[in-house]
C-alpha atoms as a PDB file:
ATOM      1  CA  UNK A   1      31.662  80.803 -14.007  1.00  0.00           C
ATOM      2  CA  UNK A   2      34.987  80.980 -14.859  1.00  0.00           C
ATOM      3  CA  UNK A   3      37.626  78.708 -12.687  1.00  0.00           C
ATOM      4  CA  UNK A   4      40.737  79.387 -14.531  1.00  0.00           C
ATOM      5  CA  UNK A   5      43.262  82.065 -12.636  1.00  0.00           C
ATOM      6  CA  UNK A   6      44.502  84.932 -14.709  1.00  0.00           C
ATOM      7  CA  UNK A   7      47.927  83.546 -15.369  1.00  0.00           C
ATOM      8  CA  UNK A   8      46.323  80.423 -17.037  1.00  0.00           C
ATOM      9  CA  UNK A   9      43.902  82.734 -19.227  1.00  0.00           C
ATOM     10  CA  UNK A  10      47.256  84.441 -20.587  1.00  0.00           C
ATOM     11  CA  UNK A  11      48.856  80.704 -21.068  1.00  0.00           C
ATOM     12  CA  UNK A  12      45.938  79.760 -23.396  1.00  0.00           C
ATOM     13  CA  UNK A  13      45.632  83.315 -25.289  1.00  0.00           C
ATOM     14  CA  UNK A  14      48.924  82.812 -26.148  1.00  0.00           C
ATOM     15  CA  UNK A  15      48.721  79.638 -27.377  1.00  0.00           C
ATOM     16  CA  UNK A  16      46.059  80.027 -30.129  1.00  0.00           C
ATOM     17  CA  UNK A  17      48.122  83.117 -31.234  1.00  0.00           C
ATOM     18  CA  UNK A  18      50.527  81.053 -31.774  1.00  0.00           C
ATOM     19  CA  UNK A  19      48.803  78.042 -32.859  1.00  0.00           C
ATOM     20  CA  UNK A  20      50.244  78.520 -36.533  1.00  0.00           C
ATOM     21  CA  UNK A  21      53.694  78.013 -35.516  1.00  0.00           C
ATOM     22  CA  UNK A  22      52.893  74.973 -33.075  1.00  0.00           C
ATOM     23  CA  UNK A  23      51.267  73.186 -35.757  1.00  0.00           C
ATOM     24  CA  UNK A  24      54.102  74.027 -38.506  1.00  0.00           C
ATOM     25  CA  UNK A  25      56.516  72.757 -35.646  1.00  0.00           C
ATOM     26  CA  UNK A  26      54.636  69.425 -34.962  1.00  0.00           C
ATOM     27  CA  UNK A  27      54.315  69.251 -38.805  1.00  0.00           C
ATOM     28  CA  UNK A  28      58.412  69.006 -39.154  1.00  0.00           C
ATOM     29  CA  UNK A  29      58.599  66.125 -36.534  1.00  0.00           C
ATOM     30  CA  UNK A  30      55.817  64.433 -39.046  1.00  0.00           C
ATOM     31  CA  UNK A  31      58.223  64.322 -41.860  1.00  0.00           C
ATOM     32  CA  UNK A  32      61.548  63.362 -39.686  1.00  0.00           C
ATOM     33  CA  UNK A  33      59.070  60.072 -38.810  1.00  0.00           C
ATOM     34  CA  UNK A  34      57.994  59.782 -42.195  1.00  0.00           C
ATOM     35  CA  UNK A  35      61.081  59.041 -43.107  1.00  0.00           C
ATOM     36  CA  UNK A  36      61.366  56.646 -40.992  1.00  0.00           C
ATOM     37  CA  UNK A  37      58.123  55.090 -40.520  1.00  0.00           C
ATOM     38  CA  UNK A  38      56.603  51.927 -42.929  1.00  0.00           C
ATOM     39  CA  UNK A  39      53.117  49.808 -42.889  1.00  0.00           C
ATOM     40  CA  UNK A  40      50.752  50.863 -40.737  1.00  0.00           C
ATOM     41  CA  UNK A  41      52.576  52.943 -38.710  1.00  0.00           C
ATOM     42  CA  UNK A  42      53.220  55.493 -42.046  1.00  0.00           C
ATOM     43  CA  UNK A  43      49.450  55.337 -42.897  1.00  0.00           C
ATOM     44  CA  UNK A  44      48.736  56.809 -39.439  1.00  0.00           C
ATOM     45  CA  UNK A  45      51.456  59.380 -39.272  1.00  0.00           C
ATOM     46  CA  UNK A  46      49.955  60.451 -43.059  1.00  0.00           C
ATOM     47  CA  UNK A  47      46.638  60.838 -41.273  1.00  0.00           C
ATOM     48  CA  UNK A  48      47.963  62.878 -38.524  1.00  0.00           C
ATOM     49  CA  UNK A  49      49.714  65.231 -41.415  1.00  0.00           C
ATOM     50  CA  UNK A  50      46.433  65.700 -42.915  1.00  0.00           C
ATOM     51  CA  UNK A  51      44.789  66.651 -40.063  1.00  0.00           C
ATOM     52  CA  UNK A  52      47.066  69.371 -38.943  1.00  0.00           C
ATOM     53  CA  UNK A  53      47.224  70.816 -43.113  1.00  0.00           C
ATOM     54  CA  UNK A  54      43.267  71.020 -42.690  1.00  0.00           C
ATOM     55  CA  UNK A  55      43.633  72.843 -39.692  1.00  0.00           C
ATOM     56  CA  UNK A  56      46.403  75.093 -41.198  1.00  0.00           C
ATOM     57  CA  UNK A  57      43.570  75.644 -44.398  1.00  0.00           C
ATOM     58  CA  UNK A  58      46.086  74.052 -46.705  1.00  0.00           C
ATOM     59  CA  UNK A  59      43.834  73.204 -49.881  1.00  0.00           C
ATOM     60  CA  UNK A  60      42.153  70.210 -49.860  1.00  0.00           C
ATOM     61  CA  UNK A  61      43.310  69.231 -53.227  1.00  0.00           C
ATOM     62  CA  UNK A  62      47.334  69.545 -52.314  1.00  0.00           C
ATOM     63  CA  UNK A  63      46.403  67.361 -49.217  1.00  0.00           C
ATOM     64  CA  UNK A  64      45.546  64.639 -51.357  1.00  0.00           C
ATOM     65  CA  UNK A  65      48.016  64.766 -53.709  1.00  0.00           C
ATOM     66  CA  UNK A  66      50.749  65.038 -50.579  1.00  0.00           C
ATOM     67  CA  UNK A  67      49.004  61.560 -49.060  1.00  0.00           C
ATOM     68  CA  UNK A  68      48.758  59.923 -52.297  1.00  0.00           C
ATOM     69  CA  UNK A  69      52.488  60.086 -53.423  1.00  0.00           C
ATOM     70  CA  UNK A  70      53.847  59.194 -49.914  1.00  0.00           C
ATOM     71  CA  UNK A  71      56.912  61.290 -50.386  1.00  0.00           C
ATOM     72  CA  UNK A  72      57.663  63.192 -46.891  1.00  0.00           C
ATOM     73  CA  UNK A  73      60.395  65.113 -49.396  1.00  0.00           C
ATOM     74  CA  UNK A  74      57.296  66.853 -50.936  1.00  0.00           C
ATOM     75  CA  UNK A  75      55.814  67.298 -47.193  1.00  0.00           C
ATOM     76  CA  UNK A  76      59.114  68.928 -46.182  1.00  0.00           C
ATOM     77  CA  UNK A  77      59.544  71.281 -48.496  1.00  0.00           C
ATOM     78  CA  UNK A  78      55.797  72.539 -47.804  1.00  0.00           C
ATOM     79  CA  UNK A  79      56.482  72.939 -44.081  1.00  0.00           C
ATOM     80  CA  UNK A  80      59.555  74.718 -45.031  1.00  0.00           C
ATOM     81  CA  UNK A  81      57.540  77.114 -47.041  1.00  0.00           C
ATOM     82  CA  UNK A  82      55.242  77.117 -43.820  1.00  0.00           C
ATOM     83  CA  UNK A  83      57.109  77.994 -42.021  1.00  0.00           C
ATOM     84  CA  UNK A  84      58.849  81.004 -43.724  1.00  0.00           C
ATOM     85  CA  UNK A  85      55.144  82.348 -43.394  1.00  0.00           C
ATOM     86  CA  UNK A  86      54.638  81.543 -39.886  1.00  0.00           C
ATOM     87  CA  UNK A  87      57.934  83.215 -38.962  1.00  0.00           C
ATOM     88  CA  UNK A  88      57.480  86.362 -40.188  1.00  0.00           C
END
């Protein structure tokens, strides 16, 4: 049984068509915190970057070398690349 109204079944269609560009979008307010993040706080965000790559099927490989060198520069210009994909 279904108790969602037709309205809210278009809501959610829509967003896993779209779920591409939502994660690329959450993926550029990663880096801006990145940059701005230290301790802990970094090692978390970095977690939360590889979880949305993995769900974008980013290789597991460049994952790991994006964590390991810490440099949100590197991150940044990968979800600019992203999102020239997810654009068009």
């Amino acid at each position: 049984m279904q108790n969602r109204t037709p309205h809210q079944d278009r809501i959610i269609r829509r967003y896993y068509a779209n779920q591409d560009t939502i994660m690329v979008q959450k993926l550029s307010e990663l880096v801006a915190d990145l940059y701005l993040a230290t301790g802990k706080s970094r090692a978390s965000l970095w977690k939360r970057a590889a979880a949305a790559l993995t769900n974008l099927k980013i290789p597991a490989s460049q994952i790991e070398h994006l964590v390991k060198s810490d440099n949100p520069a590197l991150l940044a210009k990968l979800v600019q690349e992203l999102f020239g994909k997810a654009s068009s």
